[in-house]
N, C-alpha and C. Protein backbone atom coordinates (compact mmCIF):
# COMPACT_ATOMS: atom_id res chain seq x y z
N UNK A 1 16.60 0.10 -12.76
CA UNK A 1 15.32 0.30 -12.12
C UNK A 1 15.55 0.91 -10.74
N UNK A 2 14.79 1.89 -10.41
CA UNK A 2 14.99 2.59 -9.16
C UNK A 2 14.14 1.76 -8.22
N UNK A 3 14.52 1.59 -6.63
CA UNK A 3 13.94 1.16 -5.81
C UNK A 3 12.17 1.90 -5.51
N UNK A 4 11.99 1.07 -5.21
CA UNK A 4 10.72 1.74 -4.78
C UNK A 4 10.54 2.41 -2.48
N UNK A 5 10.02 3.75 -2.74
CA UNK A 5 10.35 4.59 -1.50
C UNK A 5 9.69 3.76 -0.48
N UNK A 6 10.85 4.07 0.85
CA UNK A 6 10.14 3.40 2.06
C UNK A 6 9.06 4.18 2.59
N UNK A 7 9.17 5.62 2.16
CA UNK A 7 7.58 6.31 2.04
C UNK A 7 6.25 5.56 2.38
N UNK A 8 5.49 6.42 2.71
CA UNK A 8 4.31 6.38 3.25
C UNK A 8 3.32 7.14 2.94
N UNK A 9 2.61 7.10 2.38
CA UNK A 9 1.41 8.67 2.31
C UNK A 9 -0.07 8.07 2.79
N UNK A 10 -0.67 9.07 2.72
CA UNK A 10 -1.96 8.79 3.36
C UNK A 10 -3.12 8.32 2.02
N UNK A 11 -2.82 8.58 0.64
CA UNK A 11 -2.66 8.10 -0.56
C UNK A 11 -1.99 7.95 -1.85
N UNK A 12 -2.70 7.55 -2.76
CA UNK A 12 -1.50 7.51 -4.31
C UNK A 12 -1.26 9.29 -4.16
N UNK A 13 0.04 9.66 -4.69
CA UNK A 13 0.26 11.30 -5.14
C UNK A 13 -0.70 11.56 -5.70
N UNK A 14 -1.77 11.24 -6.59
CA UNK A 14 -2.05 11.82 -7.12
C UNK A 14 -3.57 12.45 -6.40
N UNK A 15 -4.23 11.94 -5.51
CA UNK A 15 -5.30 11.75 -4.47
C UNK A 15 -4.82 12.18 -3.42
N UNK A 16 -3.72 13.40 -3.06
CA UNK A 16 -3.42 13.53 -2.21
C UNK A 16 -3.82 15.69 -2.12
N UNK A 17 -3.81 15.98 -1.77
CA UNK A 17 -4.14 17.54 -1.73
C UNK A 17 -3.15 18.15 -0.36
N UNK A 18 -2.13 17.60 -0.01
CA UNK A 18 -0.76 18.28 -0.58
C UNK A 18 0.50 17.04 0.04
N UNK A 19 1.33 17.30 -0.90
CA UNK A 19 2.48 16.60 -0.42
C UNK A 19 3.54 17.15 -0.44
N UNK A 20 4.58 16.33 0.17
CA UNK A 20 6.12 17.78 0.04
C UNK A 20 6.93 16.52 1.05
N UNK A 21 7.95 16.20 0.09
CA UNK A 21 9.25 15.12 0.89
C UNK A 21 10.98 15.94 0.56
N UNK A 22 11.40 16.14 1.85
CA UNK A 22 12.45 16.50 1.82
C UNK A 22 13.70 15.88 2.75
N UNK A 23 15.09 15.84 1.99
CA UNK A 23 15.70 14.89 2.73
C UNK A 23 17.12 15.81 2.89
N UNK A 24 18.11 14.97 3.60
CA UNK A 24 19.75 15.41 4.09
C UNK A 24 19.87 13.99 4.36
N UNK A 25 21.68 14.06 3.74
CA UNK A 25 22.56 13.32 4.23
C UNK A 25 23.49 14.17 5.15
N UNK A 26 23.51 12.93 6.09
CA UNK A 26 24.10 13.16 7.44
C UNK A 26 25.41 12.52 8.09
N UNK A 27 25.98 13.42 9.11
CA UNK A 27 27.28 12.81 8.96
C UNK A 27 27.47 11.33 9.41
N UNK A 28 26.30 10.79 9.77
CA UNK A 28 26.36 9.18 10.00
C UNK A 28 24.97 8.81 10.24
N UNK A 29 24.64 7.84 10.46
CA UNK A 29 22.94 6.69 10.36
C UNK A 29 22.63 7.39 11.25
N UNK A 30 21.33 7.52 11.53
CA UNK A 30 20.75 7.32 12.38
C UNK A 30 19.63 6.67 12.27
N UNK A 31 19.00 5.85 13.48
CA UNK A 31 17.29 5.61 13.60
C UNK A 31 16.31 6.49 13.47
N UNK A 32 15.23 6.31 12.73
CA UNK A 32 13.94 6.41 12.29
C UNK A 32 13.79 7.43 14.33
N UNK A 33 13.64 7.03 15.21
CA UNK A 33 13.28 7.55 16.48
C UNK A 33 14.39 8.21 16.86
N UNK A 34 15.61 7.93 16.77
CA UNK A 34 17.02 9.01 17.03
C UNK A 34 16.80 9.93 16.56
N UNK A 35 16.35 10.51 15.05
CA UNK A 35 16.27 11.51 14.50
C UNK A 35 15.03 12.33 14.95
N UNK A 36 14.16 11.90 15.29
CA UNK A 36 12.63 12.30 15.60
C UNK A 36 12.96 13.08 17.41
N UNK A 37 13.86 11.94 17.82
CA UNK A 37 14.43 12.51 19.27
C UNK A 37 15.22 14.14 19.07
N UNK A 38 15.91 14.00 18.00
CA UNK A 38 16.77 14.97 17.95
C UNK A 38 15.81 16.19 17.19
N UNK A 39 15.06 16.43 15.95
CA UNK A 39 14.25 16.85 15.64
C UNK A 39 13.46 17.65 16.94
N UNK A 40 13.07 17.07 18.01
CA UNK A 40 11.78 17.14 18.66
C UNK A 40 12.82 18.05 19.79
N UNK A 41 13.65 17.70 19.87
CA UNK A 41 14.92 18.22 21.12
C UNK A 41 14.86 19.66 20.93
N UNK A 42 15.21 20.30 19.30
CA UNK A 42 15.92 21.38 19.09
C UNK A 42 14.52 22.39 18.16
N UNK A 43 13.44 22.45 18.68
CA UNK A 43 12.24 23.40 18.25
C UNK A 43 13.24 24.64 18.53
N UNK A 44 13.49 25.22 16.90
CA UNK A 44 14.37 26.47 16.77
C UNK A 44 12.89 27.48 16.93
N UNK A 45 13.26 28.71 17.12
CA UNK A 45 12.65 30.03 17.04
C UNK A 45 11.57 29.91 15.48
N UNK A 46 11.77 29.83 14.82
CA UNK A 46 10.52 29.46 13.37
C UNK A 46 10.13 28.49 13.84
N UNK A 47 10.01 27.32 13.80
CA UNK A 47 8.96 26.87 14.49
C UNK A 47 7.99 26.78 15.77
N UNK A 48 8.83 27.00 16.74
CA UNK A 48 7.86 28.07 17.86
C UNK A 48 6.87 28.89 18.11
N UNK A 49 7.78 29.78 16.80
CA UNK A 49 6.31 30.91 16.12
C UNK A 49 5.33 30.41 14.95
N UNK A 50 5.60 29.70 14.62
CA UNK A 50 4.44 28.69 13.79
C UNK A 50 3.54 28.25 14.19
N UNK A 51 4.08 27.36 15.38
CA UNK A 51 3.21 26.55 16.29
C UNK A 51 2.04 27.37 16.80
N UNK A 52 2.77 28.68 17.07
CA UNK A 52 1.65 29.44 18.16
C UNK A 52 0.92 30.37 17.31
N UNK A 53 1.54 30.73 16.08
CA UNK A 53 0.26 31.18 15.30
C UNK A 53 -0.45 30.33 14.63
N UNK A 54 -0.30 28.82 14.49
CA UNK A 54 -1.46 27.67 13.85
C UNK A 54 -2.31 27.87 15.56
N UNK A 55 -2.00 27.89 16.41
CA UNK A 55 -3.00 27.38 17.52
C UNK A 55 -3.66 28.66 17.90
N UNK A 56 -3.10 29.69 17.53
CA UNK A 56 -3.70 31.33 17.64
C UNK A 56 -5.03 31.24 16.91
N UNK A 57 -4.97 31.01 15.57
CA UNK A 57 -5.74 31.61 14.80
C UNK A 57 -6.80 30.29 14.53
N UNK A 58 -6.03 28.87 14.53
CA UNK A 58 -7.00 27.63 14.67
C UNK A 58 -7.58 27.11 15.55
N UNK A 59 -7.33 28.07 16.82
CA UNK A 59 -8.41 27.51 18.20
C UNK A 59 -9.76 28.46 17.65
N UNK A 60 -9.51 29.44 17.21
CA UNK A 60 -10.79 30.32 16.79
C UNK A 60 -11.94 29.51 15.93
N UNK A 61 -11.43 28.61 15.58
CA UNK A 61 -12.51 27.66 14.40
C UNK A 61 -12.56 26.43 15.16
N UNK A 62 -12.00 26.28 16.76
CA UNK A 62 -12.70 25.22 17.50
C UNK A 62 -11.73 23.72 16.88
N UNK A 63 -10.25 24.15 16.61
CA UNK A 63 -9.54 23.19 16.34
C UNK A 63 -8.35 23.29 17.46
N UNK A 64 -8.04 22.10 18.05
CA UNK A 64 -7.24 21.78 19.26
C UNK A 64 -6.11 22.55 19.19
N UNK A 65 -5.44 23.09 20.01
CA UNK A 65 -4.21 23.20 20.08
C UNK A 65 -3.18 22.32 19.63
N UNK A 66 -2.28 22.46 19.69
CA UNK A 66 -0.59 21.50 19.69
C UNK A 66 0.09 21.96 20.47
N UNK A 67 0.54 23.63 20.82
CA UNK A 67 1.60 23.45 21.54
C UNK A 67 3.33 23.76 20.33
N UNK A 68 3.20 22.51 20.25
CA UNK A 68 4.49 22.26 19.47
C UNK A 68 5.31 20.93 20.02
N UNK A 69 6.67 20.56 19.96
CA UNK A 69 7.20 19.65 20.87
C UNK A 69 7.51 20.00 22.30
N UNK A 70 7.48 18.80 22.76
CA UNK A 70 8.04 18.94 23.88
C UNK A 70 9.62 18.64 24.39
N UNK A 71 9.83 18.29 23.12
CA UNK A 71 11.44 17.67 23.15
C UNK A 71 12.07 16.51 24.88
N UNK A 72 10.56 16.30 24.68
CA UNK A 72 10.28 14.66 25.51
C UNK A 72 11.23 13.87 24.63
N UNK A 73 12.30 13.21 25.46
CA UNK A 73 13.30 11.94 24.70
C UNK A 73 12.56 10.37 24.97
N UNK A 74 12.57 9.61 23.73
CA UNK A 74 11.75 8.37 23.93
C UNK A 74 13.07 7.47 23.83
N UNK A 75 13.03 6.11 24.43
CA UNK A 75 13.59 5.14 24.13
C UNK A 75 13.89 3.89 23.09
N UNK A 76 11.91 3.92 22.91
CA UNK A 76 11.26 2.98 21.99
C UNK A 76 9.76 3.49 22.07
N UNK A 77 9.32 3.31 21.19
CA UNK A 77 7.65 4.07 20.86
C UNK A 77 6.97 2.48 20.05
N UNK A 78 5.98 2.09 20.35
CA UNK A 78 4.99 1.35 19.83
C UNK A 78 3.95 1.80 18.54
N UNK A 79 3.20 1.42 18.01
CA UNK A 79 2.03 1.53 17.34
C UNK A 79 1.04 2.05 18.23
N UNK A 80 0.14 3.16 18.16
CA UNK A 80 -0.47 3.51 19.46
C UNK A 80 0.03 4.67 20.67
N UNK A 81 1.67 4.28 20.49
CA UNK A 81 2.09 5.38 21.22
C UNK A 81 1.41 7.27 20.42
N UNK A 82 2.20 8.01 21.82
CA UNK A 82 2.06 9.82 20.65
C UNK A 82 3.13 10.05 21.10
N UNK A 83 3.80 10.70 20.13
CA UNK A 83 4.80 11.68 20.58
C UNK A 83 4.47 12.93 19.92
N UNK A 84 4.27 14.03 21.06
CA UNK A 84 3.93 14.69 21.40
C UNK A 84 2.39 14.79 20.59
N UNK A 85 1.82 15.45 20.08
CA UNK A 85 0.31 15.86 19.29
C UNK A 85 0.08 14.57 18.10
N UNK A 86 1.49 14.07 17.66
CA UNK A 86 1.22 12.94 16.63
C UNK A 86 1.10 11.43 16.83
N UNK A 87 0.01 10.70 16.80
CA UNK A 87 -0.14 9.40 17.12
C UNK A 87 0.79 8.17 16.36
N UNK A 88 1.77 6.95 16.66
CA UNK A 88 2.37 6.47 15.85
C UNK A 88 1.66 5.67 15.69
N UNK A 89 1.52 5.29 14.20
CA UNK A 89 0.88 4.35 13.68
C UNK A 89 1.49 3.13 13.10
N UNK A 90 3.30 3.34 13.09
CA UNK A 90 4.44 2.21 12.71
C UNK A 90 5.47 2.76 12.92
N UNK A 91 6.30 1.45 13.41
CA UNK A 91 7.86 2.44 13.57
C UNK A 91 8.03 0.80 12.96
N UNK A 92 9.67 0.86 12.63
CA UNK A 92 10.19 -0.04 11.75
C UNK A 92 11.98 0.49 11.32
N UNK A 93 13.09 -0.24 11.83
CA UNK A 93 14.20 0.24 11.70
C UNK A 93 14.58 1.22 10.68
N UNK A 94 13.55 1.63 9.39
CA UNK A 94 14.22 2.27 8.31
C UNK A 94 12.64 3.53 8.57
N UNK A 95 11.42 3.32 8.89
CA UNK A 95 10.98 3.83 9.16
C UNK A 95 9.89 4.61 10.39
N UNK A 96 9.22 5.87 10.74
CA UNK A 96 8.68 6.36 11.55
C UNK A 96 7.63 7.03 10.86
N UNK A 97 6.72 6.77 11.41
CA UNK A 97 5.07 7.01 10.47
C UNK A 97 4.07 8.05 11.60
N UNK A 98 3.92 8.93 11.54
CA UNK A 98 3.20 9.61 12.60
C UNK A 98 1.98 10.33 11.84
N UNK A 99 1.16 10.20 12.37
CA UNK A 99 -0.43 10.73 11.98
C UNK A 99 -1.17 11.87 12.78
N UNK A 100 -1.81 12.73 12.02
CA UNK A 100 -2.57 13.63 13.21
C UNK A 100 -3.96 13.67 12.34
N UNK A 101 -5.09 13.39 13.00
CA UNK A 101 -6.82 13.36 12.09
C UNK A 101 -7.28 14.25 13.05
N UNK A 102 -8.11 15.12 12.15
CA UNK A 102 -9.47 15.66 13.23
C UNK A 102 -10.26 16.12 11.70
N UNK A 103 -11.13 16.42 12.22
CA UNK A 103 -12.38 16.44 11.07
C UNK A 103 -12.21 17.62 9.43
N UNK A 104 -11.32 18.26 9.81
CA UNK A 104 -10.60 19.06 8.91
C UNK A 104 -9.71 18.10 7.84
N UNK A 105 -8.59 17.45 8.21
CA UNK A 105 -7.92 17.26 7.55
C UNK A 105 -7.24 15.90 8.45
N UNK A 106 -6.84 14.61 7.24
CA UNK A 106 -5.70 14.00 7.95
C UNK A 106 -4.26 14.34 7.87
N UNK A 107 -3.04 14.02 8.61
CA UNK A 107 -1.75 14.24 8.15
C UNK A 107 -1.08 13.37 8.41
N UNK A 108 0.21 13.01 7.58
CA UNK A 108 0.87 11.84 7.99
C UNK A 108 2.25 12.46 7.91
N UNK A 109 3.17 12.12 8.41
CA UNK A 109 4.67 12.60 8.20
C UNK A 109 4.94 11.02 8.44
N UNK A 110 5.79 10.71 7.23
CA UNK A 110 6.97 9.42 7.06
C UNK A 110 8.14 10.26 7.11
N UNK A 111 9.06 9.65 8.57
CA UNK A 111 10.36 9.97 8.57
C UNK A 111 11.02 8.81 8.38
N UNK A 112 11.66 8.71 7.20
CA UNK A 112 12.24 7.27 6.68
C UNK A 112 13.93 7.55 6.94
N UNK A 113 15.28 6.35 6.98
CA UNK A 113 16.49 6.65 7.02
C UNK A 113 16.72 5.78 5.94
N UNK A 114 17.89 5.97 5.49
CA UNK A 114 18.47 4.77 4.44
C UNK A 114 19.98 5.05 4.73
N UNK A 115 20.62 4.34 5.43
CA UNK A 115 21.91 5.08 5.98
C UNK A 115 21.91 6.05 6.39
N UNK A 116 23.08 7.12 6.26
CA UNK A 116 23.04 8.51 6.76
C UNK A 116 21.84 9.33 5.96
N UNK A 117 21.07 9.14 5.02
CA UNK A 117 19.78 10.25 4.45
C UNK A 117 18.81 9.66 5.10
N UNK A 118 18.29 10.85 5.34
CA UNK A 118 16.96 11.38 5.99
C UNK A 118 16.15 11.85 5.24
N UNK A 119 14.56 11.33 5.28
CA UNK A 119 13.51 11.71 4.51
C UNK A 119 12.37 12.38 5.48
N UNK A 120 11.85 13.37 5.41
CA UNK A 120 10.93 13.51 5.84
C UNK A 120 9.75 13.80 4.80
N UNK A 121 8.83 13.01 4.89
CA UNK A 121 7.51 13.15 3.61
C UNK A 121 6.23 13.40 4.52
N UNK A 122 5.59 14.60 4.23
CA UNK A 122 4.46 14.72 4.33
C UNK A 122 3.72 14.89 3.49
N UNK A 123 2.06 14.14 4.16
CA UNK A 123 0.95 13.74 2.77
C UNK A 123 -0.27 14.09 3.91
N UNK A 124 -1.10 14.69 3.14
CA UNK A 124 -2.68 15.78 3.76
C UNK A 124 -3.38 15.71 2.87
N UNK A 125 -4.68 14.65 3.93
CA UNK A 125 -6.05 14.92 3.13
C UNK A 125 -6.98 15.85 3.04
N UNK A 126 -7.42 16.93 3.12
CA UNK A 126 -8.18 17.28 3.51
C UNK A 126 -10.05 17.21 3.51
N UNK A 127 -10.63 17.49 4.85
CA UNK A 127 -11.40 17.23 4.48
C UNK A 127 -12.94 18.05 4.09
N UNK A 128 -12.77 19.32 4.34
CA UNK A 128 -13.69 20.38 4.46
C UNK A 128 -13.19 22.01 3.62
N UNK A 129 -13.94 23.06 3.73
CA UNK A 129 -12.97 24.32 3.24
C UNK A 129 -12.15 24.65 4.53
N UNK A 130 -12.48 24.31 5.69
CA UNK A 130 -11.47 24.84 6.61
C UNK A 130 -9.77 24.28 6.42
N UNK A 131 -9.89 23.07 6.17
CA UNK A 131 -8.91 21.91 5.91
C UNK A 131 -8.48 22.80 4.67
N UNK A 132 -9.18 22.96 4.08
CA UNK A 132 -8.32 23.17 2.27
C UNK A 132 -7.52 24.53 2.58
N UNK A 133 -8.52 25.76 3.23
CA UNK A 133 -7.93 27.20 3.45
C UNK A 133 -6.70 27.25 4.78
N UNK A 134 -6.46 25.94 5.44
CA UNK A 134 -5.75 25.90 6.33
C UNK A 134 -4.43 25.69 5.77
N UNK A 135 -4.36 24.76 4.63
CA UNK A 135 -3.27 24.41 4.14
C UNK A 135 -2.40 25.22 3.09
N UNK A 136 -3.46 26.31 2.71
CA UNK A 136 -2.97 27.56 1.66
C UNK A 136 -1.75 27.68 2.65
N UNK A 137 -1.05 28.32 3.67
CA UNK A 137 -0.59 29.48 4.35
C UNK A 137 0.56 28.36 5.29
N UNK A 138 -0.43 26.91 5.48
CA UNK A 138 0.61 25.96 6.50
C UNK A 138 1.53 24.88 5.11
N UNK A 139 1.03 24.87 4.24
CA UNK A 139 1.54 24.56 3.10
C UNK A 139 3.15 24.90 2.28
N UNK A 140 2.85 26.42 2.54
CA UNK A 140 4.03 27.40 2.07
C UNK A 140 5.21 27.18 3.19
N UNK A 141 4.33 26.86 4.75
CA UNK A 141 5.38 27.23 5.75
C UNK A 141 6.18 25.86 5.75
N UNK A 142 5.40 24.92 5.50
CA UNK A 142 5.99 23.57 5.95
C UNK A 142 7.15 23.00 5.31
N UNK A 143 7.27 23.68 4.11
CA UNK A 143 8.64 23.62 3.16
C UNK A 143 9.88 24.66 3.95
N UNK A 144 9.56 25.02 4.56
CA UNK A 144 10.74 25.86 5.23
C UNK A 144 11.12 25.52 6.46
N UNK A 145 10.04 25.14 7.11
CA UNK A 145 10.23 24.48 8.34
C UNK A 145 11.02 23.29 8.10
N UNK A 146 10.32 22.32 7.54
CA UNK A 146 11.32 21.06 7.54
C UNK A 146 12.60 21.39 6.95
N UNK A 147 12.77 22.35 6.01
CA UNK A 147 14.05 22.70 5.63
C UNK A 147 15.22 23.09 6.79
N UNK A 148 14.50 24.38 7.54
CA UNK A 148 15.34 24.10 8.84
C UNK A 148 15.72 22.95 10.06
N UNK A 149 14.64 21.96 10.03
CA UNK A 149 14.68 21.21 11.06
C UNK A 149 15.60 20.57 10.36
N UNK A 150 15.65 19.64 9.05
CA UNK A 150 16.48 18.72 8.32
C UNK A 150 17.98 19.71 8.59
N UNK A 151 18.53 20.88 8.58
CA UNK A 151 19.51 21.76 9.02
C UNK A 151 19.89 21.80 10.08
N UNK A 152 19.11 21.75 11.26
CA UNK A 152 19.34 22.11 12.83
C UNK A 152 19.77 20.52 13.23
N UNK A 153 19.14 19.13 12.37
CA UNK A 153 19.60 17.89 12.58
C UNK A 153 20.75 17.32 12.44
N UNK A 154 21.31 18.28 11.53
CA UNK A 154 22.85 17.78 10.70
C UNK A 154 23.43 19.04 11.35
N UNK A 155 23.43 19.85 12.28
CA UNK A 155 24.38 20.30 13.19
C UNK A 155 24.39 19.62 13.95
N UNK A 156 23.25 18.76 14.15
CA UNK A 156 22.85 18.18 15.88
C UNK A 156 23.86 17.44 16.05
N UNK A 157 24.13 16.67 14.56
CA UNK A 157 25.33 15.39 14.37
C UNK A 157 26.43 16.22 14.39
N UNK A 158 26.94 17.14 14.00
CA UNK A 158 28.01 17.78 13.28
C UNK A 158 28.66 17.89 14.71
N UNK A 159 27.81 19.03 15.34
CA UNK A 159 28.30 19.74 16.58
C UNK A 159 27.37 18.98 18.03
N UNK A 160 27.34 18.19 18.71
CA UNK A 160 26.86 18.01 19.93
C UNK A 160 27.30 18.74 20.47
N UNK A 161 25.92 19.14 21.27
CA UNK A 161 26.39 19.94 22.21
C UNK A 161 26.13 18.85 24.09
């Protein structure tokens, strides 16, 4: 019998309108917030330009900016805390739960550890056609993005700089 995931979604898979979990093993453990530190540290060039064309083209429909990270280093984060645009809603030694709502759409990213693997799962409700046509285009990107970030993390370990 397989364990059941320290995952998180915002509902069952099947009530969800989009999901996408991708993981790496790494050259040693890290914390649920170590990784999110390191993640948030190293905003490569693709995500930069992501950031600023979601806030380009989604301030036009009167939806907030982000920015992107700030690669602000935390110590310890609460329930309630944000780091950076995402509100935490649980942290917990194996996991990091971060949420972003506005009237479009909710989002959740579970960054879970289990030893050296790393999960990152994201789950989006949406809630309008803006929400649904937003996710056509941020949908496609978000599989590549986390693909690089889960990459740029396991140099982070590999190679300190």
């Amino acid at each position: 019998m397989t364990p059941a995931s320290p995952a998180v979604t915002l509902r069952p898979l099947p009530r969800l309108d989009y999901h996408d979990s991708r993981a790496i093993v790494l050259p040693r453990p890290v914390t649920p917030l170590e990784a999110w530190n390191l993640i948030s540290a190293q905003q490569g060039w693709l995500l930069r330009q992501a950031f600023r064309i979601r806030d380009a083209i989604s301030a036009r429909f009167g939806v907030k900016r982000i920015g992107g990270f700030t690669g602000r280093q935390h110590d310890t984060v609460a329930p309630g805390d944000h780091l950076d645009f995402f509100l935490v809603e649980d942290i917990s030694p194996d996991r990091l739960i971060l949420t972003e709502r506005d009237r479009h759409l909710d989002v959740m990213i579970c960054l879970t550890v289990d030893g050296p693997k790393v999960t990152i799962t994201a789950s989006v409700v949406t809630h309008n056609a803006f929400g649904r046509a937003y996710m056509l285009p941020v949908g496609l990107a978000h599989k590549v993005i986390v693909g690089s970030i889960l990459r740029r993390l396991d140099r982070a370990l590999v190679d300190p700089a």
